[in-house]
Protein backbone atom coordinates (compact mmCIF):
# COMPACT_ATOMS: atom_id res chain seq x y z
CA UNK A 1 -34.35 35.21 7.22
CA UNK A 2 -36.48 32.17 7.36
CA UNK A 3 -35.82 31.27 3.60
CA UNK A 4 -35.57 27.94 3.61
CA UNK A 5 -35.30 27.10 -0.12
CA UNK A 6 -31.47 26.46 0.09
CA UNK A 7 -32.17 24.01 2.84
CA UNK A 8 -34.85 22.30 0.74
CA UNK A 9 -32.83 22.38 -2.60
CA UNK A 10 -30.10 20.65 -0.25
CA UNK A 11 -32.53 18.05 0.28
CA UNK A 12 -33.43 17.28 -2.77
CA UNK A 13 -29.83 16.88 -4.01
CA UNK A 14 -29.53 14.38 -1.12
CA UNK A 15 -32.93 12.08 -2.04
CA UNK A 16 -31.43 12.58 -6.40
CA UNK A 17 -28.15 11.04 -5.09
CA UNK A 18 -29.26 8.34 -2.83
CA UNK A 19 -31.64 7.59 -5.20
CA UNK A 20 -28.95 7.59 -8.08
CA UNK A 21 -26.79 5.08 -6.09
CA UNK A 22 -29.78 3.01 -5.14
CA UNK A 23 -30.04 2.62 -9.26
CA UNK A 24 -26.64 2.02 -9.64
CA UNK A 25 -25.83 -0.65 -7.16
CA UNK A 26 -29.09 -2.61 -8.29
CA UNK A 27 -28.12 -2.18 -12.02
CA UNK A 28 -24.78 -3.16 -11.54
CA UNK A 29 -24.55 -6.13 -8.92
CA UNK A 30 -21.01 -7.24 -7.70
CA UNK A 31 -19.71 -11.12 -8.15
CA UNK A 32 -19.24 -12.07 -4.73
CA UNK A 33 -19.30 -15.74 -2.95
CA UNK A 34 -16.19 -17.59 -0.93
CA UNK A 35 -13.42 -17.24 -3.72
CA UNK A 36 -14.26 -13.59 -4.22
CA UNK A 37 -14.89 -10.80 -1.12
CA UNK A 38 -15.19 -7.09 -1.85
CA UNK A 39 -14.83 -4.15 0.53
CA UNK A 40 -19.08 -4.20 0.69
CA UNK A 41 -19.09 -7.61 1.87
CA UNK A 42 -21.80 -8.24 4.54
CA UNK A 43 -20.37 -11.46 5.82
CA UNK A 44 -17.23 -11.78 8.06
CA UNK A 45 -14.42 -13.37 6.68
CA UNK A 46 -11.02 -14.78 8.76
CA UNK A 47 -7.68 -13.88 8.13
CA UNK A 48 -7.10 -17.19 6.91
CA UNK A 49 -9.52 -16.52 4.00
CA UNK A 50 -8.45 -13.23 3.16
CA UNK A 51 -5.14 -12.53 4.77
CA UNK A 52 -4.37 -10.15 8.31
CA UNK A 53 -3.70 -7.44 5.26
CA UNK A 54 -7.27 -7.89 3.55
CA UNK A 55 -9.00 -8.25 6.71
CA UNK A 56 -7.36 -4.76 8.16
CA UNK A 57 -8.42 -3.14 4.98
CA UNK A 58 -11.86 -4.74 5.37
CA UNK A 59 -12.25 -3.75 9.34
CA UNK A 60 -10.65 -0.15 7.93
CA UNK A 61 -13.23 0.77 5.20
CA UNK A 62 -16.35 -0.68 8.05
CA UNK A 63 -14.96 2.57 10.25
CA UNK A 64 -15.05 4.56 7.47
CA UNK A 65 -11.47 5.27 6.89
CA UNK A 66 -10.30 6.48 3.77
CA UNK A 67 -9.25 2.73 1.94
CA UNK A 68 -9.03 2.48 -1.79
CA UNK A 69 -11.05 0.17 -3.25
CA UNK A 70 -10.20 -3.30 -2.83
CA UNK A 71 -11.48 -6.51 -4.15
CA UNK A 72 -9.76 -10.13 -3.05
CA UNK A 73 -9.51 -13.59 -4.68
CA UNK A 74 -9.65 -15.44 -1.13
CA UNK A 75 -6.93 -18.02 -0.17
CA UNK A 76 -10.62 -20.68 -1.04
CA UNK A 77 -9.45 -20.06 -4.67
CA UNK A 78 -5.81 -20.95 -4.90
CA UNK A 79 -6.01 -24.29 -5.79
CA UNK A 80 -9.15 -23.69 -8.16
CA UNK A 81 -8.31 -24.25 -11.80
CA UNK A 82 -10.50 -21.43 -13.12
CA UNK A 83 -8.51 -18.33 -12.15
CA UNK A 84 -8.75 -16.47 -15.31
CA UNK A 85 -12.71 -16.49 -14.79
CA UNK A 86 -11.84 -15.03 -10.89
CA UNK A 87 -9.31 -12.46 -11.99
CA UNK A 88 -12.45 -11.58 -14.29
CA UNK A 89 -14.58 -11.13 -11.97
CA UNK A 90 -12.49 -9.85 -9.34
CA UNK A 91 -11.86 -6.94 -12.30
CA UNK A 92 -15.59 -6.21 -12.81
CA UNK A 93 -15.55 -5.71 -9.32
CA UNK A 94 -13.78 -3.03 -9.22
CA UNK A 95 -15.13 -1.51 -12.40
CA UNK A 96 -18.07 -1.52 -10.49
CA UNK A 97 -16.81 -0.21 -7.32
CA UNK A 98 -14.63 2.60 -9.04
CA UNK A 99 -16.85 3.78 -12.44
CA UNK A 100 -13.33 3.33 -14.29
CA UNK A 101 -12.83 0.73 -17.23
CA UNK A 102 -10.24 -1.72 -17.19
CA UNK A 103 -7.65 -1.24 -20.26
CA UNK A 104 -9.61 2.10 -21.64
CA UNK A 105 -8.82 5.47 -22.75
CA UNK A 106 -11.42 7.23 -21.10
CA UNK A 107 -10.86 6.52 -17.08
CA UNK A 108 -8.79 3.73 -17.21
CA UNK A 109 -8.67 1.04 -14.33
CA UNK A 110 -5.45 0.61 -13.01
CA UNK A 111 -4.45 -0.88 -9.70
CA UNK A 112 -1.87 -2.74 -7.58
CA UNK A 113 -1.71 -6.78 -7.18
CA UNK A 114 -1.09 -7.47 -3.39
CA UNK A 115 -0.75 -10.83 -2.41
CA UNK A 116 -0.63 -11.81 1.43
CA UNK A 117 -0.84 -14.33 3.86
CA UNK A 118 -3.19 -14.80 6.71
CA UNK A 119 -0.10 -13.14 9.28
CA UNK A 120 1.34 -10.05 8.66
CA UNK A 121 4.78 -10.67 6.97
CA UNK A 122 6.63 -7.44 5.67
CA UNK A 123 8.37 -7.22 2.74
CA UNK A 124 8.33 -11.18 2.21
CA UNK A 125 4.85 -11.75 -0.56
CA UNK A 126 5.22 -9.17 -4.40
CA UNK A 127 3.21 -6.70 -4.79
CA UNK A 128 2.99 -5.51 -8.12
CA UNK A 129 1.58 -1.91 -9.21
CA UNK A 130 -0.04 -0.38 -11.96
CA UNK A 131 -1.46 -3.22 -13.42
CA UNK A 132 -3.69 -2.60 -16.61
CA UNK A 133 -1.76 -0.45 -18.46
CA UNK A 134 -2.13 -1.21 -22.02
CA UNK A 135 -1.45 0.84 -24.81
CA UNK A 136 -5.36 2.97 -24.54
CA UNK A 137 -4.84 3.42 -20.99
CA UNK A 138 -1.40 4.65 -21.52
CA UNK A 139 -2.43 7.59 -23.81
CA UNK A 140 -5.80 7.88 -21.37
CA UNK A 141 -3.13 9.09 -18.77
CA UNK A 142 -0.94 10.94 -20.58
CA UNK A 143 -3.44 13.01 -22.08
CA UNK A 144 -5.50 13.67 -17.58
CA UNK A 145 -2.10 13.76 -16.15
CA UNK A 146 0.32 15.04 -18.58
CA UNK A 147 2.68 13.35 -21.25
CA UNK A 148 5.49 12.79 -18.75
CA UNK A 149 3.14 11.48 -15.53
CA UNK A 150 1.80 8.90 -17.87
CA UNK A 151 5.54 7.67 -19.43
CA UNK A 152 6.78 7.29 -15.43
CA UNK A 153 3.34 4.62 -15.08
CA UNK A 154 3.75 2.98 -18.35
CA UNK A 155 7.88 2.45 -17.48
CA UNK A 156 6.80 1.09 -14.80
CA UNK A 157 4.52 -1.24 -15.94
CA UNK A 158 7.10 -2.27 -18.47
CA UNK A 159 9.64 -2.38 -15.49
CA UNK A 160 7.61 -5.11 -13.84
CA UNK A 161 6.90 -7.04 -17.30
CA UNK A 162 10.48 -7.25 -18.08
CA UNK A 163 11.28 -8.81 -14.26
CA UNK A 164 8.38 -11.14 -14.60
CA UNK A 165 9.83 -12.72 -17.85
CA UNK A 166 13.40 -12.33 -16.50
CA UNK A 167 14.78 -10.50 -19.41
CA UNK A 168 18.56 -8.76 -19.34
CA UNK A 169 17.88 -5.19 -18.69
CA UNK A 170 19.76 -2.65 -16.42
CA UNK A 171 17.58 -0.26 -13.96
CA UNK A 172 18.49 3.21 -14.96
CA UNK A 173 16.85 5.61 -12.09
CA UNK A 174 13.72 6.70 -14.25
CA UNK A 175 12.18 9.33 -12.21
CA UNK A 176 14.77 12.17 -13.66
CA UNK A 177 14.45 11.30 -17.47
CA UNK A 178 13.43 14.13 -19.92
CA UNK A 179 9.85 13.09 -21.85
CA UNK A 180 12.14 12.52 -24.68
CA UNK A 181 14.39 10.52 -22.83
CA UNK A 182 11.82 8.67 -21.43
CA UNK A 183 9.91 8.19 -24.83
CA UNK A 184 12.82 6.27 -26.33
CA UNK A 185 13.64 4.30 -23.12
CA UNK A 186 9.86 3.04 -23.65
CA UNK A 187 10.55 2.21 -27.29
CA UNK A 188 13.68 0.28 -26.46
CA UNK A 189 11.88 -1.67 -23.47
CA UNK A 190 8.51 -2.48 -25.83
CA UNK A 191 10.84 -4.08 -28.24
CA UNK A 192 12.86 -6.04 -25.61
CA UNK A 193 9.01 -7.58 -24.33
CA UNK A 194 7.63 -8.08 -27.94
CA UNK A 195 11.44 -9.56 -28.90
CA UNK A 196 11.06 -12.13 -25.92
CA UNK A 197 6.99 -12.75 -26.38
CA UNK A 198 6.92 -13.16 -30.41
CA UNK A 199 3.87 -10.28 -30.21
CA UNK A 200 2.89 -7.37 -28.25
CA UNK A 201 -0.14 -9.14 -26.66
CA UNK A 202 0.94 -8.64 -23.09
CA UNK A 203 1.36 -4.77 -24.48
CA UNK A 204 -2.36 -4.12 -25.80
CA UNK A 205 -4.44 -6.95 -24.24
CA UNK A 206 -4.98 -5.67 -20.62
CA UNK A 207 -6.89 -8.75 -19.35
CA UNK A 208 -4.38 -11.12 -20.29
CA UNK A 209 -1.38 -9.04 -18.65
CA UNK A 210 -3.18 -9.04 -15.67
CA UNK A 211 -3.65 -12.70 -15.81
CA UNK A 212 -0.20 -12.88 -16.69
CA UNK A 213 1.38 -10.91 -13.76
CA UNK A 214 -1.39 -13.09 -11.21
CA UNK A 215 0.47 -16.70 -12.37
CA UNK A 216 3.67 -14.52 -11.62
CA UNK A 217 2.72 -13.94 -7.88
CA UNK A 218 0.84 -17.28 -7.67
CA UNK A 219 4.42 -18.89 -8.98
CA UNK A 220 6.44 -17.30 -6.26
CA UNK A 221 4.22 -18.93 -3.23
CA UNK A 222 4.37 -22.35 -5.47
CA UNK A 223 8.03 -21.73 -5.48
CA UNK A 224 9.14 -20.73 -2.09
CA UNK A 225 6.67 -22.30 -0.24
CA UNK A 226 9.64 -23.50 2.58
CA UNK A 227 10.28 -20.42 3.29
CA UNK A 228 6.46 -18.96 3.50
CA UNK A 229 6.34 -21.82 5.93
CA UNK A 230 9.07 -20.73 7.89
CA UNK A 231 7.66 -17.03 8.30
CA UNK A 232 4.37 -19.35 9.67
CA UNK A 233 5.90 -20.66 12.02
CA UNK A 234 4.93 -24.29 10.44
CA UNK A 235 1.68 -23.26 9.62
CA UNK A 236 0.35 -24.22 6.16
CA UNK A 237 -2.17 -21.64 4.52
CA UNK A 238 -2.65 -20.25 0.91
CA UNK A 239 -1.99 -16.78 -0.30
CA UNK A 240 -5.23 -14.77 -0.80
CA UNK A 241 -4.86 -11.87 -3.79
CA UNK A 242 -6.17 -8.43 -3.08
CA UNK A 243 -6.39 -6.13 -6.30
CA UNK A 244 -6.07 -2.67 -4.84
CA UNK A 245 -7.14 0.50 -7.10
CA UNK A 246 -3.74 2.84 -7.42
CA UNK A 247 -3.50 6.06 -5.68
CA UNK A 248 -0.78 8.34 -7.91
CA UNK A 249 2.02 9.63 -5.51
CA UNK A 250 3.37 10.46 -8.52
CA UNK A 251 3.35 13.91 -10.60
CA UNK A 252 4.53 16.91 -8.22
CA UNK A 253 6.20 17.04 -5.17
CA UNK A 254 3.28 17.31 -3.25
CA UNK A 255 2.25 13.62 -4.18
CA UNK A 256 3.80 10.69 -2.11
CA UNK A 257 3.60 7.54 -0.13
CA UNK A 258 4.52 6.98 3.37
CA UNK A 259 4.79 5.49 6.67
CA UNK A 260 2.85 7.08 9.44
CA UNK A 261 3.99 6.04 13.31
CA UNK A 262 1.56 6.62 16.51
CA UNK A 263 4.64 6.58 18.05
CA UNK A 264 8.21 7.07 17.14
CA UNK A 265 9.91 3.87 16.56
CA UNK A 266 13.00 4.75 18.09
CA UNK A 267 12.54 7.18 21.11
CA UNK A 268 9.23 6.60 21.74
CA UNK A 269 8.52 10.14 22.24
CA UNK A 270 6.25 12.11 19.62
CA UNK A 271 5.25 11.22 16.29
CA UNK A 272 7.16 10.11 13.24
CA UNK A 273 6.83 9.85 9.44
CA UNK A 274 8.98 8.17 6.78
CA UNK A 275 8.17 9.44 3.54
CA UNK A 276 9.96 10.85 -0.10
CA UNK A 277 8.26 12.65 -2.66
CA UNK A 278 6.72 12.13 -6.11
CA UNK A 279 7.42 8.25 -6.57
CA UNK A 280 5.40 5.40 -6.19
CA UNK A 281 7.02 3.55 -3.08
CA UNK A 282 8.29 0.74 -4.28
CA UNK A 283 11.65 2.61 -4.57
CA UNK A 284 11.93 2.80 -1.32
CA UNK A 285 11.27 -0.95 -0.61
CA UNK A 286 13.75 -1.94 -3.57
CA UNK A 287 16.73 0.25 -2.19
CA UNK A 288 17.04 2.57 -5.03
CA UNK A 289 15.48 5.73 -2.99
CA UNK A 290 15.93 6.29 0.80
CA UNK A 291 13.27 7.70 2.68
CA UNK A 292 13.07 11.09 4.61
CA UNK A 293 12.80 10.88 8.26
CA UNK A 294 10.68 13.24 10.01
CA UNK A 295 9.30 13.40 13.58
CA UNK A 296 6.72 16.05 15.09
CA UNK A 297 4.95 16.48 18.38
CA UNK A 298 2.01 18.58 17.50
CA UNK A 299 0.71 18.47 13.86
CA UNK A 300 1.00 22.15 13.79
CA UNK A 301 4.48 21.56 12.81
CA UNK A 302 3.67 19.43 9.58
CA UNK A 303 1.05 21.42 8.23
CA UNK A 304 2.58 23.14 5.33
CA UNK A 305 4.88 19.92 4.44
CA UNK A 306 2.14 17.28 5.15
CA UNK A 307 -0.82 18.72 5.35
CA UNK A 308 -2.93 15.60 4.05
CA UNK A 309 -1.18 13.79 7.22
CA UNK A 310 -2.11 17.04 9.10
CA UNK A 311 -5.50 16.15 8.97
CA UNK A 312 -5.25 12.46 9.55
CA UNK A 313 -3.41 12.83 12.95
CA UNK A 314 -6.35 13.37 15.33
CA UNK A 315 -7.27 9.63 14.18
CA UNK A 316 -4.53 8.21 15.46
CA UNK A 317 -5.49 8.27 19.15
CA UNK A 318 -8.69 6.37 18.26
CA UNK A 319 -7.02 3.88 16.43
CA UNK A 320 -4.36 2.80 19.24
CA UNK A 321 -7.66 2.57 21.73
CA UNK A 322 -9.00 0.19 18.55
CA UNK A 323 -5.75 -1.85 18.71
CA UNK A 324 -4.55 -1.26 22.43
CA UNK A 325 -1.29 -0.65 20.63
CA UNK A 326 0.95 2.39 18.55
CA UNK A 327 -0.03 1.68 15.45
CA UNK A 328 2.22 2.17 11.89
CA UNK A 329 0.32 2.95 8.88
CA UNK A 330 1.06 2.83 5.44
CA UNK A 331 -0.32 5.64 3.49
CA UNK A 332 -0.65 7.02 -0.08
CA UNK A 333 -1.19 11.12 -0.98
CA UNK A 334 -2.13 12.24 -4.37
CA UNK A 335 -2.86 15.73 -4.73
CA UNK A 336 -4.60 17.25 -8.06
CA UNK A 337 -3.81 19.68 -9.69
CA UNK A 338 -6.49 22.47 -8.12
CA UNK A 339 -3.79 21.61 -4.74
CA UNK A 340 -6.88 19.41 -3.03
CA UNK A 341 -5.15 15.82 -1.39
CA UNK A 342 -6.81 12.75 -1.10
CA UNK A 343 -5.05 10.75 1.68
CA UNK A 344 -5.21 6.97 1.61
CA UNK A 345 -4.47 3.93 4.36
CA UNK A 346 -3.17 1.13 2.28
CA UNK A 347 -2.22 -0.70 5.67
CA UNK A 348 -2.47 -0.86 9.25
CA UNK A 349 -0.12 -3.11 11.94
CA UNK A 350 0.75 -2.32 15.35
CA UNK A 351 4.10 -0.77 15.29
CA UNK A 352 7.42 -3.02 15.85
CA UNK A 353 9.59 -0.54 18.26
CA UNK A 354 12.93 -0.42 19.76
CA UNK A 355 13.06 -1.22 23.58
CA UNK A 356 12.90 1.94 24.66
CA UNK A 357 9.97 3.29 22.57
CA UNK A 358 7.80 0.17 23.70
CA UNK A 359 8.22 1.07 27.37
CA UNK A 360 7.16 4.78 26.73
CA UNK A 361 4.51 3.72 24.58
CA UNK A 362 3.20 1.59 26.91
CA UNK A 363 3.09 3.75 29.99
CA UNK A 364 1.72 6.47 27.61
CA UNK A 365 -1.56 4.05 26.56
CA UNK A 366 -1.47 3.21 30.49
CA UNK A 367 -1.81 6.90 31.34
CA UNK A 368 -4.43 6.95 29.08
CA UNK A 369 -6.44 4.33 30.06
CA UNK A 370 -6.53 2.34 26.54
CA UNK A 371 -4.84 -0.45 28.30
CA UNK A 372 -4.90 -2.49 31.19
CA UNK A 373 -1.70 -3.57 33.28
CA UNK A 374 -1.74 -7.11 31.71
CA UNK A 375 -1.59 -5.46 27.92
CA UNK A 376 1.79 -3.84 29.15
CA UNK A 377 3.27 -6.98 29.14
CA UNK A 378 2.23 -7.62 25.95
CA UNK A 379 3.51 -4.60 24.19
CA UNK A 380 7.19 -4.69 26.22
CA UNK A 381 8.59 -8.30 25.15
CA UNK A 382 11.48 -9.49 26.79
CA UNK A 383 13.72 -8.44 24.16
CA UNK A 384 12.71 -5.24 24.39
CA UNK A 385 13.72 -5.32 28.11
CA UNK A 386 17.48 -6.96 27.14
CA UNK A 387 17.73 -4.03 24.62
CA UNK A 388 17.15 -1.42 27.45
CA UNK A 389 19.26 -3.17 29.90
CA UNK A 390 21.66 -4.30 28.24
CA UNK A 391 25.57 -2.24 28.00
CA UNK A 392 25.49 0.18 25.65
CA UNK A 393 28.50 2.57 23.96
CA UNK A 394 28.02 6.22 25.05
CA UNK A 395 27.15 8.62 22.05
CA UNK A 396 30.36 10.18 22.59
CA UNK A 397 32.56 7.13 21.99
CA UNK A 398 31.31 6.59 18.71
CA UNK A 399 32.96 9.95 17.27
CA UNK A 400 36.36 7.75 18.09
CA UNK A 401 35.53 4.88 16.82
CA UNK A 402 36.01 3.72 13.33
CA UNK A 403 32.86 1.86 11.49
CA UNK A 404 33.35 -0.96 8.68
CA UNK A 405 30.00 -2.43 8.00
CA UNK A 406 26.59 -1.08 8.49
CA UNK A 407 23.63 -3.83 9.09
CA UNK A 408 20.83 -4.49 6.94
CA UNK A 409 17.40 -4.12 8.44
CA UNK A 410 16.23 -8.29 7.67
CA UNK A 411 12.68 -7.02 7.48
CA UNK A 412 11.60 -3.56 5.74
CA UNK A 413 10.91 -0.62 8.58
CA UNK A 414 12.05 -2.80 11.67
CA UNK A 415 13.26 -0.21 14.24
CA UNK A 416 16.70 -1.99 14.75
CA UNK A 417 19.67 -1.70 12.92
CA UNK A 418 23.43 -2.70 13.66
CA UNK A 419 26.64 -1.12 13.25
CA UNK A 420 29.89 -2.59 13.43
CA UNK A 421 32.82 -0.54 14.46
């Protein structure tokens, strides 16, 4: 009707925010040099400095995807005495970054301690979530996400202190407890930590657990350094240390983490998701929880289920022209309470695929045009041609056959597994 006062009120939300930021970010600068990279880092650093895993995340949040924030202690730093002054800083980063305080009541900071290696190697460097959670931040929780939400974090935080110092203690699947069940499992696992410390520093003080759980992952690279060098292929290099805020996939069944593949990994035909609901992930990674397997080929059909994923899918396509590849991606969904999802990419790889999926895959991208004739040849390896041609037991034979062992995958999510019958 050629009012245009909601187009001008519109505008002058836009100028109040963008000025608001522009007041924020000068009032609040980040730390940031060689030992220390954040996701708003102008400069371009190599994998070497800050791992295949932080540079993905980096490339990721440049195109705009929906990353977490993310600040890294480069592999520069690893040898540097002063790493309770980087973990500092690394922290105020992401206070920064996030508006959430690190080891408060009111918007606590709490995130996951990735450490990784300049290549991709699955499943082989700890990661360690929900670091932060001292006794405020505990109670900060409880109170935005309910009492029994904010016992499963804090077990699990006490979980991962009670592996770091090695103490006796027997996993009891915690994700069915009662909250009074789980109340007095927290009592008995506080005194077992304050028992084996002599106080309950590592309990209250939220800096020094953190500092306490980085020596932990720093120890294991100091400690198994052979075998890091074997997954190199002879290559020396340093760990670099990506602190990664936490996305809850906790809390209702409409919360979860996941895998997310292009391309199925097996039949290289549609799409495919690996996912449970309503725990963090690393249950999946440990053994204690197998995932759900799920394939679709339109994303009409995982709309009510996965609707968070239902809206990611039309990416995909642009992100195997990006990487000339089918990519897997590892994902986190929290949904709030008012039923709105937030989805996150935690990681990206090119997918690892049986024989025949790689051929299909690659013909597919072919078809497509995202590849040229020479990039097949990348994608199908020759073992991937010795799996197609080699002899193989008809489906029907294995209903007569009797099975005594079952292999184990030697690297989390590989496509191939072995059965002995």
């Amino acid at each position: 009707d050629g009012d245009n006062s909601h187009l001008e009120e519109l505008e002058s939300l836009r100028n109040e925010l963008y000025n608001d930021c522009v007041t924020y970010v000068r009032e609040n600068p980040l730390y940031e040099d060689d030992n220390i990279v954040t996701t708003v880092t102008p400069q371009n650093f190599s994998e070497v400095v800050i791992s295949n895993k932080g540079k993905m995340l980096m490339e990721l949040t440049k195109q705009c995807y929906a990353v977490p924030d993310f600040c890294i202690i480069s592999s520069n730093a690893f040898l540097l005495d002063n790493q309770e002054e980087l973990l500092r800083k690394a922290i105020h980063n992401l206070e920064v970054m996030t508006k959430c305080k690190f080891g408060s009541k009111e918007e606590p900071l709490v995130f996951a301690l990735r450490s990784a290696m300049p290549q991709y190697i699955p499943g082989l460097m700890p990661t360690l979530l929900n670091i932060g959670i001292n006794k405020n931040a505990y109670e900060g929780l409880s109170e935005k996400y309910g009492q029994s939400m904010g016992n499963r974090i804090y077990l699990n935080t006490l979980s991962n202190i009670i592996e770091m110092l090695s103490l006796n203690y027997n996993y009891v699947d915690e994700n069915n407890l009662s909250v009074e069940e789980q109340l007095d499992k927290i009592k008995m696992m506080e005194n077992i930590i304050i028992e084996a410390e002599g106080n309950d520093r590592i309990l209250q003080d939220s800096h020094y657990q953190a500092l306490r759980f980085l020596k932990h992952v720093r120890n294991f690279y100091i400690n198994n350094q052979d075998m890091v060098l074997t997954f190199m292929r002879g290559k020396k290099a340093y760990p670099s240390m990506i602190l990664h805020k936490m996305v809850w996939t906790i809390g209702n069944e409409n919360s979860y983490p996941g895998v997310l593949y292009s391309c199925h990994s097996r039949t290289g035909v549609g799409r495919q998701i690996e996912s449970y609901p309503d725990i963090f992930g690393e249950e999946i990674m440990t053994g204690h929880i197998s995932s759900e397997d799920y394939e679709y080929f339109d994303r009409s059909e995982i709309k009510e289920m996965f609707p968070a994923v239902y809206h990611f899918d039309p990416l995909l396509i642009n992100l195997e022209k990006r990487f000339q590849s089918p990519v897997t991606i590892e994902f986190a969904v929290e949904t709030l309470s008012h039923n709105s999802s937030l989805f996150a990419v935690l990681q990206l790889n090119k997918s690892e695929l049986t024989g025949r999926a790689a051929m299909l895959s690659a013909i597919d991208l072919y078809e497509k045009g995202f590849i040229d004739k020479e990039m097949i040849i990348e994608l199908v390896r020759p073992y991937h041609l010795r799996q197609i041609f080699s002899d193989t037991i008809d489906k029907q034979s294995f209903s007569n056959l009797k099975f005594f062992c079952n292999g184990v995958n030697v690297l989390p999510r590989t496509a191939v597994s072995a059965r002995l019958c």
